[in-house]
Protein backbone atom coordinates (compact mmCIF):
# COMPACT_ATOMS: atom_id res chain seq x y z
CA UNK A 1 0.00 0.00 0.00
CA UNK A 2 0.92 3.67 -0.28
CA UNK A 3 1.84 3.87 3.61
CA UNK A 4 4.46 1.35 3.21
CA UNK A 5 5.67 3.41 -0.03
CA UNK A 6 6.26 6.23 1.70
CA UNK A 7 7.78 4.56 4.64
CA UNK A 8 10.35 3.30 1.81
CA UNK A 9 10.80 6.63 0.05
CA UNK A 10 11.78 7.97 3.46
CA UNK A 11 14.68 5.28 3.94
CA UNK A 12 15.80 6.07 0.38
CA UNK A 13 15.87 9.92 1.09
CA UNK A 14 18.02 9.07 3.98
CA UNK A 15 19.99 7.34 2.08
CA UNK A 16 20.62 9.35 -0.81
CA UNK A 17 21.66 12.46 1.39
CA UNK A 18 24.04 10.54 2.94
CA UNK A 19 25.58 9.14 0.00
CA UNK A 20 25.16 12.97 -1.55
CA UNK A 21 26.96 14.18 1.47
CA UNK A 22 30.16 11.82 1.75
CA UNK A 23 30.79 13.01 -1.68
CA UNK A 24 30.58 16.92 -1.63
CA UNK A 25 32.60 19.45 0.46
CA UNK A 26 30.07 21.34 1.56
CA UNK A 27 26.88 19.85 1.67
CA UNK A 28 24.60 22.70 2.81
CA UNK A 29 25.76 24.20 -0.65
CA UNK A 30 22.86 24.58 -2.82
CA UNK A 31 20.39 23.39 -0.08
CA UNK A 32 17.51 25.34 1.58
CA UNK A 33 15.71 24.05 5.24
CA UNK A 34 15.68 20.23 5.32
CA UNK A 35 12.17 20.07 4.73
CA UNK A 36 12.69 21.80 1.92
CA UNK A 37 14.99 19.77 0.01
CA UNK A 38 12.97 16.83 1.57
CA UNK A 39 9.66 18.03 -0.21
CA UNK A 40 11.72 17.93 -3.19
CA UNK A 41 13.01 14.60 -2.98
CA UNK A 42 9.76 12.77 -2.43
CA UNK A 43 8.20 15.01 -5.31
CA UNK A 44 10.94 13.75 -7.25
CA UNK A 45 10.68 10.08 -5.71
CA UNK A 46 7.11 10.37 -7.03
CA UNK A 47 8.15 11.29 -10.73
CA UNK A 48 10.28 8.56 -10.82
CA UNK A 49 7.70 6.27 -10.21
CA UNK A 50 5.82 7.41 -12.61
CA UNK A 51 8.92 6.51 -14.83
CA UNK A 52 8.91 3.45 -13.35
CA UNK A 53 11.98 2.84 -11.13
CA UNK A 54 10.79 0.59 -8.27
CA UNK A 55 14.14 -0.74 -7.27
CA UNK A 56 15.19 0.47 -4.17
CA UNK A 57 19.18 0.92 -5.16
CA UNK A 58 17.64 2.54 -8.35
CA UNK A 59 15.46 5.11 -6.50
CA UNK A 60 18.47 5.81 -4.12
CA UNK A 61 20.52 7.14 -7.10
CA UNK A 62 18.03 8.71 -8.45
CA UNK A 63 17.81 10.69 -5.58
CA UNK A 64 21.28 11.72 -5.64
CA UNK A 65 20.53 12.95 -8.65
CA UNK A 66 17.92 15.06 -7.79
CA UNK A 67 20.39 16.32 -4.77
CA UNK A 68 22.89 17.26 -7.44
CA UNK A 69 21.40 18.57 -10.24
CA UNK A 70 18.21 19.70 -8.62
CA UNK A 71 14.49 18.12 -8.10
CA UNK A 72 13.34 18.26 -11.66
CA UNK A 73 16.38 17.10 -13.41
CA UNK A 74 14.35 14.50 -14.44
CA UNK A 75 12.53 17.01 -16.95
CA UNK A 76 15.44 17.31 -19.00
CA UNK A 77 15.14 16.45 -22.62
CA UNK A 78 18.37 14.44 -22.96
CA UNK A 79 16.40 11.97 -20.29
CA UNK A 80 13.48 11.14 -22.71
CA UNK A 81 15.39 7.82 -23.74
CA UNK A 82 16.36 7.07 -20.04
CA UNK A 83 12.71 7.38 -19.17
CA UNK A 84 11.78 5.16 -22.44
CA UNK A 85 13.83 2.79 -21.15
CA UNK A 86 12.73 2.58 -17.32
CA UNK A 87 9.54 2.03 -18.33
CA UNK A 88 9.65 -1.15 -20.18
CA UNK A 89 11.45 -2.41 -17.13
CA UNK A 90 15.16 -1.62 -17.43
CA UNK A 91 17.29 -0.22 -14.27
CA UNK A 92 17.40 3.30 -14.11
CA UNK A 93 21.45 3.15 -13.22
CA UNK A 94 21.78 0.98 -16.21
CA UNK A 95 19.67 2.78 -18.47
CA UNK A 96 21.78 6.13 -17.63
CA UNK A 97 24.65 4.34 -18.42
CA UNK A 98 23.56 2.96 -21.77
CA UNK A 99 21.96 6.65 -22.89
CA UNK A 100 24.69 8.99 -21.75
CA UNK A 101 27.84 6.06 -22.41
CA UNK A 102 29.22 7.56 -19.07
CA UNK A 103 28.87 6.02 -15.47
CA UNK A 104 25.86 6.85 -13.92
CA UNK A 105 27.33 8.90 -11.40
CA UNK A 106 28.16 11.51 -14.07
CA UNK A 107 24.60 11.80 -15.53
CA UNK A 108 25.25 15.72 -14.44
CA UNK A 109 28.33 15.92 -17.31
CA UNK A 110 26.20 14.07 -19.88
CA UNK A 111 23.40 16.56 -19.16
CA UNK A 112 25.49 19.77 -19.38
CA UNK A 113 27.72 18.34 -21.97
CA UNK A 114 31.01 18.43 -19.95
């Protein structure tokens, strides 16, 4: 059910900052009130369900994501064929990978064409 969804997306948040966090210098760069950047995240954890990612490792990064590049990096047009291929059932960290031909940590460089 949606309560146990949420209870989820909440352990992934948690997650993803601290993943977010053990890689940047300063990690209140960028970042308004926690509940701010948390309202982001689960508005972002919702889009990508509509893409659907539903693996929990795969929701995690895409959370990271959203910490570095912002909440609606998702809308970018170079993620059309990411999204195409999420939603026949592919992993999102793979299906960064195959779009961009970069890890999927660097989805921000394929994005902004570094």
């Amino acid at each position: 059910p949606a309560q146990w969804e949420q209870v989820d997306d909440y352990a992934v948040v948690h997650a993803a900052w601290l993943r977010w966090r053990s890689n940047v210098q300063d990690a209140s760069h960028g970042l308004a009130s926690r509940e701010a950047w948390e309202q982001a995240l689960f508005h972002a954890l919702r889009a990508a369900s509509v893409y659907g990612i539903t693996d929990r490792q795969d929701r995690e990064l895409f959370a990271v994501h959203a910490l570095q590049m912002g909440a609606d990096f998702h809308e970018h047009a170079r993620m059309l064929a990411v999204w195409e291929k999420t939603r026949t059932g592919d992993y999102y960290g793979a299906a960064c990978e195959e779009v961009s031909g970069q890890p999927a940590y660097a989805l921000q460089d394929y994005l902004h064409g570094n």
